[in-house]
C-alpha atoms as a PDB file:
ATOM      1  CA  UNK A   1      32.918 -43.557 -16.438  1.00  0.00           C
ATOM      2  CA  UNK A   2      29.999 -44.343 -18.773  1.00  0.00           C
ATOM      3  CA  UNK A   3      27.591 -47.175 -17.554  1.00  0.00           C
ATOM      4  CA  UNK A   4      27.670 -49.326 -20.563  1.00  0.00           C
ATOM      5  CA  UNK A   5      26.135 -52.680 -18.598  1.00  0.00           C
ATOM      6  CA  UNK A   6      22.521 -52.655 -20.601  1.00  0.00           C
ATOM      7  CA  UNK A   7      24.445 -52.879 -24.013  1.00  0.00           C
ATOM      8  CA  UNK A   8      27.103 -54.760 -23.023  1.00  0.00           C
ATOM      9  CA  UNK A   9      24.747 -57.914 -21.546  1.00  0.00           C
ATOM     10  CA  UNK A  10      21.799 -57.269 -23.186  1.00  0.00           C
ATOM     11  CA  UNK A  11      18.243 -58.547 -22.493  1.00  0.00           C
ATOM     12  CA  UNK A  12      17.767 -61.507 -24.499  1.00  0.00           C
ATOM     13  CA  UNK A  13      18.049 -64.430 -22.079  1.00  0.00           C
ATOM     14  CA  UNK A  14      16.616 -67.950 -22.299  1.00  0.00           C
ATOM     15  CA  UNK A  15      14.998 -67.500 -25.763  1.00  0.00           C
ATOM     16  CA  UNK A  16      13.212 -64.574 -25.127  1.00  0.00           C
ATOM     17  CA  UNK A  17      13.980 -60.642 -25.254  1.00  0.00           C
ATOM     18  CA  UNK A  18      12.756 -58.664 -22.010  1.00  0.00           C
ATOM     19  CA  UNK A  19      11.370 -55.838 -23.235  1.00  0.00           C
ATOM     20  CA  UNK A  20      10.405 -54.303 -20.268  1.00  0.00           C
ATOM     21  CA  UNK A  21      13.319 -53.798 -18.400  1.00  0.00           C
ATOM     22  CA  UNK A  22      15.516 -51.613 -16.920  1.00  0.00           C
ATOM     23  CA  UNK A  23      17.476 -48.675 -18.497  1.00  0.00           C
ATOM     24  CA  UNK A  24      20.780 -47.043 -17.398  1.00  0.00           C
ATOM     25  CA  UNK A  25      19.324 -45.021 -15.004  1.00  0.00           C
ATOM     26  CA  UNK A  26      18.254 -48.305 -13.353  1.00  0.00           C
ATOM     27  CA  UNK A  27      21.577 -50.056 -13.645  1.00  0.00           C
ATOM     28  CA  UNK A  28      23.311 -46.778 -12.061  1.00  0.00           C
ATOM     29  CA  UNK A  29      20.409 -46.704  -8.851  1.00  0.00           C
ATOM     30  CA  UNK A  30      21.519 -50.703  -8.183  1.00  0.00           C
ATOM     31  CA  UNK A  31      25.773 -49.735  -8.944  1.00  0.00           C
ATOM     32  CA  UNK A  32      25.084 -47.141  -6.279  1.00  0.00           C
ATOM     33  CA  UNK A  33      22.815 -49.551  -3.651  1.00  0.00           C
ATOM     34  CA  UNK A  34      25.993 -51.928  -4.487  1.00  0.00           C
ATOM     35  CA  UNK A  35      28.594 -49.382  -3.187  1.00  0.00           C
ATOM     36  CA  UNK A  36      26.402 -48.630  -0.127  1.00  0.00           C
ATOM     37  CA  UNK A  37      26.366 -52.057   0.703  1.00  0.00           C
ATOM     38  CA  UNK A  38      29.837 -52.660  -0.020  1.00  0.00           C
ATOM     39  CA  UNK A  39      30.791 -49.649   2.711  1.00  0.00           C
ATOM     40  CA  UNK A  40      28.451 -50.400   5.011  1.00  0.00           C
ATOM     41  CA  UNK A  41      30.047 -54.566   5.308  1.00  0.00           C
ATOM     42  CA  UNK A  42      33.307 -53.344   5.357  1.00  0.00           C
ATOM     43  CA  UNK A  43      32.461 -50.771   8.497  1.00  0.00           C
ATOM     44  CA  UNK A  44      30.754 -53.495  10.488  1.00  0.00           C
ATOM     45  CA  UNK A  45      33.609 -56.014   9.860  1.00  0.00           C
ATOM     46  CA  UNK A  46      36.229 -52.978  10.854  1.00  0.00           C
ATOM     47  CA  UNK A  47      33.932 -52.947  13.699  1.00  0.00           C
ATOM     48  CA  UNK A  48      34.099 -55.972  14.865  1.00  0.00           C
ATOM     49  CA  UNK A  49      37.815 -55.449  15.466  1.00  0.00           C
ATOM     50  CA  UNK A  50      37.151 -53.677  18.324  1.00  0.00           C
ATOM     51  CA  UNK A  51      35.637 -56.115  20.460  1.00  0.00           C
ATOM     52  CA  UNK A  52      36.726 -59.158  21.647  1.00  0.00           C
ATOM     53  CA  UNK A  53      36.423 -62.810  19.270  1.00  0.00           C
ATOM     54  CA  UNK A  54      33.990 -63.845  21.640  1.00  0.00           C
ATOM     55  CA  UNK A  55      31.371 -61.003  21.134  1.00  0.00           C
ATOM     56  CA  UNK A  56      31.387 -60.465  17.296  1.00  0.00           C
ATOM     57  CA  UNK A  57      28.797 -62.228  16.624  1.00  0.00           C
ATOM     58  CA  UNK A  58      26.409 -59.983  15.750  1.00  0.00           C
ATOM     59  CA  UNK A  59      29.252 -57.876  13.594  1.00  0.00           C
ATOM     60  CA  UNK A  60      29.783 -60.769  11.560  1.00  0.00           C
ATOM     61  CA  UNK A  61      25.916 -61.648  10.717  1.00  0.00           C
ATOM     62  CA  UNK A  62      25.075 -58.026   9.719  1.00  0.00           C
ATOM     63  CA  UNK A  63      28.449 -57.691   7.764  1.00  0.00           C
ATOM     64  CA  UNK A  64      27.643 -61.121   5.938  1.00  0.00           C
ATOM     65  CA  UNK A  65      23.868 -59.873   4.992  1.00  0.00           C
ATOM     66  CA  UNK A  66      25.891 -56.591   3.545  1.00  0.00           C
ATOM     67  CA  UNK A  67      28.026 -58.240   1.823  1.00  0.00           C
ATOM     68  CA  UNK A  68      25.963 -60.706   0.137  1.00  0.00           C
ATOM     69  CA  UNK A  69      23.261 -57.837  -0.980  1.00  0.00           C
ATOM     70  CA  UNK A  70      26.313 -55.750  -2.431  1.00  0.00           C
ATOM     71  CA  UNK A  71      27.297 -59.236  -4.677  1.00  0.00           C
ATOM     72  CA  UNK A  72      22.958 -59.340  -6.083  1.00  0.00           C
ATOM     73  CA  UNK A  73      22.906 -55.356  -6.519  1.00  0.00           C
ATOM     74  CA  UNK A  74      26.162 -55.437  -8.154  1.00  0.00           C
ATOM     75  CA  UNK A  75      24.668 -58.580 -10.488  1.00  0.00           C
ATOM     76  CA  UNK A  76      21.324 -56.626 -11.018  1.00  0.00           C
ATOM     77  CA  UNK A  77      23.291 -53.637 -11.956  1.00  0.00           C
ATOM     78  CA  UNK A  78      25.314 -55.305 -14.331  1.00  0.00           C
ATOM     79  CA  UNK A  79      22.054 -56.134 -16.164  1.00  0.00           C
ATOM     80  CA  UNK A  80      22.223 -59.801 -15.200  1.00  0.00           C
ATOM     81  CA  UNK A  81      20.742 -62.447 -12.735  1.00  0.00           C
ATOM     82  CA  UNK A  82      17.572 -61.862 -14.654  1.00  0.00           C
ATOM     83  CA  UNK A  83      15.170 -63.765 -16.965  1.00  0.00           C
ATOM     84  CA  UNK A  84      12.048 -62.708 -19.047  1.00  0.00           C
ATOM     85  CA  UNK A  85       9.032 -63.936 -18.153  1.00  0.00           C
ATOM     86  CA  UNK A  86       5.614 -63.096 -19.940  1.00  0.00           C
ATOM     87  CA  UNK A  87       3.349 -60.734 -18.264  1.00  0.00           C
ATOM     88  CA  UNK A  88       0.086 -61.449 -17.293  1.00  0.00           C
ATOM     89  CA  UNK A  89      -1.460 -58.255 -17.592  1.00  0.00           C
ATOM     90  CA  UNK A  90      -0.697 -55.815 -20.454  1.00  0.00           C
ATOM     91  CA  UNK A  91      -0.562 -52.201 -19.447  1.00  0.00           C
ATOM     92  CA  UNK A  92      -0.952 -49.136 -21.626  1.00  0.00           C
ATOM     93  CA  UNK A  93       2.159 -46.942 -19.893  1.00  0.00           C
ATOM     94  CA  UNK A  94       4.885 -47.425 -22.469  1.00  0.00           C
ATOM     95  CA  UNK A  95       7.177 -47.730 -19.814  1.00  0.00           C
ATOM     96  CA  UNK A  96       5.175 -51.275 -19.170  1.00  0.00           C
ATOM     97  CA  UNK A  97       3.725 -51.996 -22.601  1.00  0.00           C
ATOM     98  CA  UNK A  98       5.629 -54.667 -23.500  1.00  0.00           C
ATOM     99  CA  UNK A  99       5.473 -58.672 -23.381  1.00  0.00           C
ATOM    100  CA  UNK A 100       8.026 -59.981 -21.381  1.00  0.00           C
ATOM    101  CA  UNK A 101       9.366 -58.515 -18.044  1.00  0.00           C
ATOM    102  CA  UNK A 102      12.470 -58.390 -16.770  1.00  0.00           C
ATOM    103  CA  UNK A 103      12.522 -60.506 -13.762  1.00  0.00           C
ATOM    104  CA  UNK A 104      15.630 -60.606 -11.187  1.00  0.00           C
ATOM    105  CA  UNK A 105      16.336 -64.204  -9.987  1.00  0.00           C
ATOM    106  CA  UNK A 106      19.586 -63.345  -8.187  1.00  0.00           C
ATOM    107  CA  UNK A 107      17.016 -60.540  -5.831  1.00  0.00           C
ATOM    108  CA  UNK A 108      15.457 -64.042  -4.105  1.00  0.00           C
ATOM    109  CA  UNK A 109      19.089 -65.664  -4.067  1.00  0.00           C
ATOM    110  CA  UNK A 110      20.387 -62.485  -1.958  1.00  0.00           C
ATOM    111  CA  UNK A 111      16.884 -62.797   0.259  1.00  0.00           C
ATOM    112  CA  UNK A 112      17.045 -66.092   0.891  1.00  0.00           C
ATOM    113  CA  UNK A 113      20.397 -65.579   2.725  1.00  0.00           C
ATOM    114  CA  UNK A 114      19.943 -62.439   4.165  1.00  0.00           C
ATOM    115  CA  UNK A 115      16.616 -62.518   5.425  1.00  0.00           C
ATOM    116  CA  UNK A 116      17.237 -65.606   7.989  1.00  0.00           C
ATOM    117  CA  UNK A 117      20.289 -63.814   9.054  1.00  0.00           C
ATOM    118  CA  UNK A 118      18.357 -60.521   9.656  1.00  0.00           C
ATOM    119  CA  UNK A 119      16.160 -62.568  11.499  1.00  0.00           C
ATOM    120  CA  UNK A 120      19.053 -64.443  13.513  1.00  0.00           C
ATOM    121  CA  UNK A 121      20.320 -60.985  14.610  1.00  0.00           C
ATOM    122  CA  UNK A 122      16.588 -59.894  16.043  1.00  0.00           C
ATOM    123  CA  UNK A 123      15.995 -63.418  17.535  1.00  0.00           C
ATOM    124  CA  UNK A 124      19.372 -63.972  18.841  1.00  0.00           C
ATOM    125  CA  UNK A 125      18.837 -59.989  20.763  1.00  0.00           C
ATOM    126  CA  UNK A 126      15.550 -61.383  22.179  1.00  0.00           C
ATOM    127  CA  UNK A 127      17.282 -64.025  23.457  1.00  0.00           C
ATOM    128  CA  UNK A 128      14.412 -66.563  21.850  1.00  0.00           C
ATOM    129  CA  UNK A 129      15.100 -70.547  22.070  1.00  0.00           C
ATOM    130  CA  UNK A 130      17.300 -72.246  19.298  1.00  0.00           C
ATOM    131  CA  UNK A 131      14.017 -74.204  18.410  1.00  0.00           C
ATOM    132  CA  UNK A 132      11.836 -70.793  17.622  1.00  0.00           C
ATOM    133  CA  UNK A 133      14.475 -69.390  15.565  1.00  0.00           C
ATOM    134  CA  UNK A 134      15.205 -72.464  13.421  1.00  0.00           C
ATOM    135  CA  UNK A 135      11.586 -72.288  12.722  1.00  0.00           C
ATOM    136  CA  UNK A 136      11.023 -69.335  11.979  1.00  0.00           C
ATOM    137  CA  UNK A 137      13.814 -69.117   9.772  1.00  0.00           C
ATOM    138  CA  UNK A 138      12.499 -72.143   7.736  1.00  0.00           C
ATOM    139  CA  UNK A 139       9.057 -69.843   7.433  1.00  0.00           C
ATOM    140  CA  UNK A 140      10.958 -67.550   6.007  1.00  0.00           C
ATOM    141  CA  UNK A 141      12.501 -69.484   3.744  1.00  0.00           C
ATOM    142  CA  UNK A 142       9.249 -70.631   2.029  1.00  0.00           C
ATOM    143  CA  UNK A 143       8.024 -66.945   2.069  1.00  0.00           C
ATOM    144  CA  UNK A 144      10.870 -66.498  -0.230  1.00  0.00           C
ATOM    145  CA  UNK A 145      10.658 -69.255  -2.501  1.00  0.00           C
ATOM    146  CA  UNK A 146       6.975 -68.419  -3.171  1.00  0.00           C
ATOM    147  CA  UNK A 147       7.491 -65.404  -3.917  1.00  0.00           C
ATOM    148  CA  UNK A 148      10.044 -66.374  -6.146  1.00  0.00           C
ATOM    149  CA  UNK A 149       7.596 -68.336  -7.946  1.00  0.00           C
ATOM    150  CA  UNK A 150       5.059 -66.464  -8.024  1.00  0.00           C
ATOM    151  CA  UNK A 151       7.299 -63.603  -9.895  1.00  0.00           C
ATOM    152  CA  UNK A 152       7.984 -66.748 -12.612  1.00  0.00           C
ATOM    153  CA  UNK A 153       4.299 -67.497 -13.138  1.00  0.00           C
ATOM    154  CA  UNK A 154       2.846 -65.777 -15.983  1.00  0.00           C
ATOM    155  CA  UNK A 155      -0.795 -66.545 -15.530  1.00  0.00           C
ATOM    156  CA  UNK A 156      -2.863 -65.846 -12.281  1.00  0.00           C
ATOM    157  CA  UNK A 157      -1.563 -68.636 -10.845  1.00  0.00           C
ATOM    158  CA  UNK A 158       0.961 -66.216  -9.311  1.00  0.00           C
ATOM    159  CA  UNK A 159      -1.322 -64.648  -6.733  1.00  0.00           C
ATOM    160  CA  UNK A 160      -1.524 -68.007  -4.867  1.00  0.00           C
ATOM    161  CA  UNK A 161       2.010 -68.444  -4.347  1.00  0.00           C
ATOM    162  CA  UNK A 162       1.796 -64.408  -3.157  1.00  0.00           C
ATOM    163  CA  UNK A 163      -1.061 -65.468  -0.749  1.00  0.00           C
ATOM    164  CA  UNK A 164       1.563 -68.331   0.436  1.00  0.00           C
ATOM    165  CA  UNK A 165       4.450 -66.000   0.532  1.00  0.00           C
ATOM    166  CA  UNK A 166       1.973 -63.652   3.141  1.00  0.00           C
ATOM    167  CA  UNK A 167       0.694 -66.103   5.240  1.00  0.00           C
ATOM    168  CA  UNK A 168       4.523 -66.572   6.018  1.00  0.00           C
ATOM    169  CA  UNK A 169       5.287 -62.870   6.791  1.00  0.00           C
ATOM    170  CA  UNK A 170       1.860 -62.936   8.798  1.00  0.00           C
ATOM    171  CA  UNK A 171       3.550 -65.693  11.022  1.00  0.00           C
ATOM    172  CA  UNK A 172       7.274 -63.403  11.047  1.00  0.00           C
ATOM    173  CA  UNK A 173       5.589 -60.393  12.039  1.00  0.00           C
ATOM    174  CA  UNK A 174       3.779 -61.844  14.775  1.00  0.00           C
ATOM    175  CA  UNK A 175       7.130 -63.765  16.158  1.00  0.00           C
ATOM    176  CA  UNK A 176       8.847 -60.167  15.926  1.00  0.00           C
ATOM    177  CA  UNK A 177       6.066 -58.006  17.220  1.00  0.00           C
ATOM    178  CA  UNK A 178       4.657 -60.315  20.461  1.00  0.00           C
ATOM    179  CA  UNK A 179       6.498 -63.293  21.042  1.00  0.00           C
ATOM    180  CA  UNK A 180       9.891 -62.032  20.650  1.00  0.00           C
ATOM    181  CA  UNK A 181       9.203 -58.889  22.310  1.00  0.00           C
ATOM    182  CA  UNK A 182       7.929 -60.191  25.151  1.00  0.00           C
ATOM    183  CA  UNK A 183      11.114 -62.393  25.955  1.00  0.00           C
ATOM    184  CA  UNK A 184      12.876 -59.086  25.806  1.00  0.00           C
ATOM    185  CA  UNK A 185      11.618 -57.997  28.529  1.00  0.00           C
ATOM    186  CA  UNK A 186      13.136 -59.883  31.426  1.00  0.00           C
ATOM    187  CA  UNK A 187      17.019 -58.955  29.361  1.00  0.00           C
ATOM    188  CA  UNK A 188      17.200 -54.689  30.531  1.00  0.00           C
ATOM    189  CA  UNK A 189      16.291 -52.005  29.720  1.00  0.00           C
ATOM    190  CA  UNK A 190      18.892 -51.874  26.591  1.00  0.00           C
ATOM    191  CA  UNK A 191      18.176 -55.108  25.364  1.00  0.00           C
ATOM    192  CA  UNK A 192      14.440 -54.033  25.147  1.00  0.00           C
ATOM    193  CA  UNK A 193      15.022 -50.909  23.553  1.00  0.00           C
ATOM    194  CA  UNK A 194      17.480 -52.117  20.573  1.00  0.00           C
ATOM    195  CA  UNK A 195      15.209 -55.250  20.265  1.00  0.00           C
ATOM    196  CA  UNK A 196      12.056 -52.395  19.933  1.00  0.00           C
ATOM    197  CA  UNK A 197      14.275 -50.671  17.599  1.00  0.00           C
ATOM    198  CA  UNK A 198      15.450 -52.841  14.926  1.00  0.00           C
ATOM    199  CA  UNK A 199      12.776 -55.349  15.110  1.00  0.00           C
ATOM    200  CA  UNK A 200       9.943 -51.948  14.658  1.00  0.00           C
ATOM    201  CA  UNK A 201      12.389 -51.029  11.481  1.00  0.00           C
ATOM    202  CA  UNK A 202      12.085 -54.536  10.331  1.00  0.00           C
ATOM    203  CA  UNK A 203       8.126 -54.926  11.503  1.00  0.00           C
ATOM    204  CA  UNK A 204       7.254 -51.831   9.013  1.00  0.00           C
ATOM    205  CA  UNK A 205       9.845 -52.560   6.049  1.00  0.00           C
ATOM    206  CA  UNK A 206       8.912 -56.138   5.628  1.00  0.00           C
ATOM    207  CA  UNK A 207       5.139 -55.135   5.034  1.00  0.00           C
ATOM    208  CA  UNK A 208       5.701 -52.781   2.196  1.00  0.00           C
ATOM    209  CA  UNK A 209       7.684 -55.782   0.376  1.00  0.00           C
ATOM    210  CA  UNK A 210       4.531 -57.053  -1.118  1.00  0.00           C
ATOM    211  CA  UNK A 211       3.302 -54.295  -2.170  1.00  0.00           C
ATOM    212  CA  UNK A 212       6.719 -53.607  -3.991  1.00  0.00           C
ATOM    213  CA  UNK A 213       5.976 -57.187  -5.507  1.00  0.00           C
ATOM    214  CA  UNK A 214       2.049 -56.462  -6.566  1.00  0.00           C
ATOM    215  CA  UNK A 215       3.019 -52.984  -8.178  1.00  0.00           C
ATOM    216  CA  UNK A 216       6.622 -55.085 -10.290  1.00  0.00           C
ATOM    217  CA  UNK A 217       6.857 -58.932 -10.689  1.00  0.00           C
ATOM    218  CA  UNK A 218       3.543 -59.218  -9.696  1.00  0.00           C
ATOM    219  CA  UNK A 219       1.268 -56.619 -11.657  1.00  0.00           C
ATOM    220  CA  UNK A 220       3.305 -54.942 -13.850  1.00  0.00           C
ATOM    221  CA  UNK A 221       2.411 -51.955 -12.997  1.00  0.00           C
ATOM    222  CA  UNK A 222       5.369 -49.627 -12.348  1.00  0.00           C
ATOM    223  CA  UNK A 223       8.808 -49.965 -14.908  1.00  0.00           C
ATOM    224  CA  UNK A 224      11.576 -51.774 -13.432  1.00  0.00           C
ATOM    225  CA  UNK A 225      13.978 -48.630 -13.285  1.00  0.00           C
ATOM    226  CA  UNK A 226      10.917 -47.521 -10.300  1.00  0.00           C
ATOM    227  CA  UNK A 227      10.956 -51.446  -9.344  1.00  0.00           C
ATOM    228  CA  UNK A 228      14.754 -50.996  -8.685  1.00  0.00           C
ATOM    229  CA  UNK A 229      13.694 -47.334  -6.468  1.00  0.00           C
ATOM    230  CA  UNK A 230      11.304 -48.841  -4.545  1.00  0.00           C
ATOM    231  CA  UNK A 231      13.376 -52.134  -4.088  1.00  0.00           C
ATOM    232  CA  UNK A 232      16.783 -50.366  -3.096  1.00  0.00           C
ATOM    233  CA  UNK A 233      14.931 -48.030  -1.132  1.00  0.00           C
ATOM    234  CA  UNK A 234      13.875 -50.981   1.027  1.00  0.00           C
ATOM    235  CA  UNK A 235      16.909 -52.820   1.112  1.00  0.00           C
ATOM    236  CA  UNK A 236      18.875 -49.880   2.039  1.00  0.00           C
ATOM    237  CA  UNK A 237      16.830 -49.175   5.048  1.00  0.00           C
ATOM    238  CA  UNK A 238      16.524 -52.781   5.940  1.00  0.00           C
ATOM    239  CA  UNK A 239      20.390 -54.151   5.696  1.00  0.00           C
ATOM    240  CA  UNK A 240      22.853 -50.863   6.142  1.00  0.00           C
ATOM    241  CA  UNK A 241      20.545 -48.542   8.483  1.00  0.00           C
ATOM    242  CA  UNK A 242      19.494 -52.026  10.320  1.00  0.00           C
ATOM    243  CA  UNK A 243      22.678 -52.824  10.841  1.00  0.00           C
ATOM    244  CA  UNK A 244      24.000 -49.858  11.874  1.00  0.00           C
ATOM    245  CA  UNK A 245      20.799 -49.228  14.593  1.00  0.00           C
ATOM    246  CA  UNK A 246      21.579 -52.766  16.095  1.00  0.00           C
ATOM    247  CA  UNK A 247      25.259 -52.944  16.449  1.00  0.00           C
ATOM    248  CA  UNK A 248      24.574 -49.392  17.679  1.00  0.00           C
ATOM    249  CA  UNK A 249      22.332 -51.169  20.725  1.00  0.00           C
ATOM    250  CA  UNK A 250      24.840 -53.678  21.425  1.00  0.00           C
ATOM    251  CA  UNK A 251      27.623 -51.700  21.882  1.00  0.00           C
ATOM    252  CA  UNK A 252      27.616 -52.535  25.987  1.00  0.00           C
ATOM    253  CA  UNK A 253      25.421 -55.204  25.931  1.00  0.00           C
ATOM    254  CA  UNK A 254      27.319 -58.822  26.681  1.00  0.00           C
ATOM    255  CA  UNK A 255      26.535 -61.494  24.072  1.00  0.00           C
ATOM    256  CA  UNK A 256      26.486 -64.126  27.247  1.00  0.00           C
ATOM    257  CA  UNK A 257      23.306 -62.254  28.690  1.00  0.00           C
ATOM    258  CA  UNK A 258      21.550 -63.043  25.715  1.00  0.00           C
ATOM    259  CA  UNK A 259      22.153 -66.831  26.500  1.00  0.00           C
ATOM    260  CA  UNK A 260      25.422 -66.399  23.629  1.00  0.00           C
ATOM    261  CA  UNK A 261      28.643 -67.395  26.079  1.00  0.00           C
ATOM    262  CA  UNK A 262      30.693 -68.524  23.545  1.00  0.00           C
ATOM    263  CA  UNK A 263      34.389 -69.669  24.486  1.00  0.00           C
ATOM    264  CA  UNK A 264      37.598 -69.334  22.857  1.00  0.00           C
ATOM    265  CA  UNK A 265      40.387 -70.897  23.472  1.00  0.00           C
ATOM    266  CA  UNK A 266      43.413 -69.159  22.667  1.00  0.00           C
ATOM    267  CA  UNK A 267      43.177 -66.981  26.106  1.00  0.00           C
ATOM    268  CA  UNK A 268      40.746 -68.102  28.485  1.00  0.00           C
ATOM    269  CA  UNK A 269      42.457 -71.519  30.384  1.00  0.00           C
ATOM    270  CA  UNK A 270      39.321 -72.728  32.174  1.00  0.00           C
ATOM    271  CA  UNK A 271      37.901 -73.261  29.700  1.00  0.00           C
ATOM    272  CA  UNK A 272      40.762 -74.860  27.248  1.00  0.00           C
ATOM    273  CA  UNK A 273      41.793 -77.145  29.778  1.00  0.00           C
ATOM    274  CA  UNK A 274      45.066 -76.065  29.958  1.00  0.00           C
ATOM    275  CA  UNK A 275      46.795 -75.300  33.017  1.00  0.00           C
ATOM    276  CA  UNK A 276      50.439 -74.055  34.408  1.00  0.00           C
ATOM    277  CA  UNK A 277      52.817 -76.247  36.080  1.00  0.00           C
ATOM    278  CA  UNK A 278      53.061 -75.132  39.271  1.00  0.00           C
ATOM    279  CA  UNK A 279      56.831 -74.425  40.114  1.00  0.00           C
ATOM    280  CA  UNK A 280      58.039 -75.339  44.019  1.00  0.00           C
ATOM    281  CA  UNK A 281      59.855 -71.929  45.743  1.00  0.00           C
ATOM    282  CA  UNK A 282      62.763 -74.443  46.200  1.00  0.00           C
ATOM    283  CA  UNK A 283      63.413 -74.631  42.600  1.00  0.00           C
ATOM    284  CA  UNK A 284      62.754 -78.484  42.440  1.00  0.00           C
ATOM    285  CA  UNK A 285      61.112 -79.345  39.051  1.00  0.00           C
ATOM    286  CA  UNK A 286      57.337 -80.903  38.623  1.00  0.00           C
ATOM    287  CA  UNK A 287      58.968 -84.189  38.146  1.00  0.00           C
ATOM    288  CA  UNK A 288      61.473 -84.263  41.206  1.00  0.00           C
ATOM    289  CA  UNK A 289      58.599 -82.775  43.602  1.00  0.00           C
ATOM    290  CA  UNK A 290      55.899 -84.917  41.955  1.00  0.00           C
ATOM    291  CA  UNK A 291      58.101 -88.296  42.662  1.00  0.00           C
ATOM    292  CA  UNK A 292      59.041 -86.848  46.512  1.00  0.00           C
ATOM    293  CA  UNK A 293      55.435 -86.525  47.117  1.00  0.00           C
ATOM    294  CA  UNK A 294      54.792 -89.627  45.487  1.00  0.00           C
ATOM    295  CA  UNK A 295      57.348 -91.634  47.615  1.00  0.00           C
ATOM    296  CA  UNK A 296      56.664 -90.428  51.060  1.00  0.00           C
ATOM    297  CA  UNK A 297      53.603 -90.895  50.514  1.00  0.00           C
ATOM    298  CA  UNK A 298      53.052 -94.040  49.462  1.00  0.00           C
ATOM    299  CA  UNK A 299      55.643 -95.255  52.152  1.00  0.00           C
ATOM    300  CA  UNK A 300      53.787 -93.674  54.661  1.00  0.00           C
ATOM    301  CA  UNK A 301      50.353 -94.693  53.401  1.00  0.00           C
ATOM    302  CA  UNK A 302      51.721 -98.626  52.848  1.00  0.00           C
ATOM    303  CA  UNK A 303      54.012 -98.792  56.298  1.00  0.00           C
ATOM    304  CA  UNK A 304      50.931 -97.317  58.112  1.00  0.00           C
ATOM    305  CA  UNK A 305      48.666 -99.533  56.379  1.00  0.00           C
ATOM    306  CA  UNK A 306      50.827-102.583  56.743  1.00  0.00           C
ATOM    307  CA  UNK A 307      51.668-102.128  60.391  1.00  0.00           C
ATOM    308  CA  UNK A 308      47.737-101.493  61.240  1.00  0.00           C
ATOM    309  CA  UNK A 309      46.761-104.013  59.510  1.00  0.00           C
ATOM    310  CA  UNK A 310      49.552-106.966  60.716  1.00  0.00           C
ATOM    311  CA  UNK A 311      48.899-105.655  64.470  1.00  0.00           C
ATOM    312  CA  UNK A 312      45.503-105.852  64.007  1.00  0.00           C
ATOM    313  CA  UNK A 313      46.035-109.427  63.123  1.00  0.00           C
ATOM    314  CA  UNK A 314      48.205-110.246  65.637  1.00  0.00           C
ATOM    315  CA  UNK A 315      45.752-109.445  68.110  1.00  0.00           C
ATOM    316  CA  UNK A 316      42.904-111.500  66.385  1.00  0.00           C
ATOM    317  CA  UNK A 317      45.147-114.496  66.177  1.00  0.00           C
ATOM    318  CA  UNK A 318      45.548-114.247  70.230  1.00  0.00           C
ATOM    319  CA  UNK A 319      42.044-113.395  70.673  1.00  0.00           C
ATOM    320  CA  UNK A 320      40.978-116.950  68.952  1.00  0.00           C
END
């Protein structure tokens, strides 16, 4: 089947025609990023069929950051999601000469969802406090938005937001590599090691975004069919291989160690608050032995009462 995406949607967008942009070869690397994606959420989710509702958690947060990435990389390889922005330097490779770059919008839509729920997944192995992972995830969140800026900034102004954007991962980096490490340790042995794992994969990936960003949106340096390369590279290594490495580790590790005892009440009584009548051996039903027990009871509690109580009385009355 011929890729006909780049003809079909063109690169005039928002009044101006990107001119440096990608060509089929680049549309065909994101199509095939897309399809890796796309298998790799569908394994997890078939996956997650094979443990119990209670301890999928992790299957569905690495599926979900699959299958969002495989919806962008499909869009990007479509030739869409993008708008042209002028560059602010000018570069002699013809592969870069132009004026207006193609830059991908829907790349920091598909990061800002994935990248908190990458996150969750490391944090949530550590076993870090609710309050430390809801902040960190809202660093996060600005180091994406100012890098998203930053890539729609045309004059130098960019490099600020980009000095923003890295103060951010700074912060991450240090969460992943000390703080959350170190709660690791009191977990096991396997917790450590998956947690050492993925969040080492993670540790070295996330540094050689920037760079990705200096060399495309931000210097124009390298065309966007090597942008989409380096890019997919990244993303590939950082969402399917990830994923795979940590629900890997958790295969025998219970979700309820990590502080993540999660209930569910189709099967587990105690905690649904449902419980079995109890049958009598005689047959009797709940009602009949409920209104026996009742009965004698209360005769026996009131006559005993009653007859304590009036002799009791009869002997004060004497007594005065």
């Amino acid at each position: 089947m011929v890729n006909n995406a780049i003809n079909t949607n063109g690169n005039y967008v928002n009044g101006a025609n990107a001119d440096i942009a990608i060509t089929t070869h680049g549309s065909d690397f994101y199509f095939a990023i897309c399809a890796a994606m796309t298998v790799a959420a569908f394994s997890f989710v078939g996956l997650a069929f094979r443990k119990h509702r209670r301890d999928r958690i992790f299957h569905y947060i690495t599926a979900g950051v699959t299958f969002v990435a495989a919806i962008a990389y499909f869009t990007m390889g479509s030739n869409l999601g993008f708008t042209p922005i002028e560059v602010e330097y000018r570069r002699s490779n013809p592969k870069v000469s132009g004026m207006f770059r193609e830059i991908f919008w829907v790349r920091y839509v598909d990061w800002f969802i994935t990248t908190p729920l990458l996150l969750m997944d490391l944090l949530l192995t550590a076993g870090m406090p609710w309050p430390t992972i809801l902040w960190v995830i809202l660093v996060d969140e600005i180091m994406i938005v100012t890098g998203l800026i930053g890539a729609l900034v045309r004059s130098s102004y960019k490099w600020g937001y980009f000095t923003f954007g890295c103060v951010a991962l700074c912060y991450i980096l240090y969460q992943l590599v000390w703080e959350a490490r170190r709660h690791t340790t009191v977990l096991g042995q396997d917790v450590k090691r998956v947690f050492f794992m993925c969040g080492t994969l993670t540790a070295v990936l996330w540094t050689l975004y920037p760079i990705a960003w200096g060399l495309s949106e931000g210097g124009n340096v390298i065309a966007p069919d090597s942008e989409a390369v380096f890019y997919g590279i990244l993303d590939f290594l950082a969402k399917p291989v990830f994923g795979a490495l940590l629900l890997f580790g958790h295969r025998n590790i219970d979700p309820a160690r990590l502080g993540l005892k999660i209930a569910d009440y189709d099967d587990d009584p105690s905690v649904s608050g449902r419980h079995e009548k109890v049958v009598p051996s005689n047959g009797h039903s709940g009602g009949v032995l409920e209104g026996n027990t009742n009965g004698h009871h209360n005769g026996v509690a009131n006559g005993t009462h009653d007859g304590i109580s009036n002799g009791h009385n009869g002997v004060n009355t004497a007594a005065v």
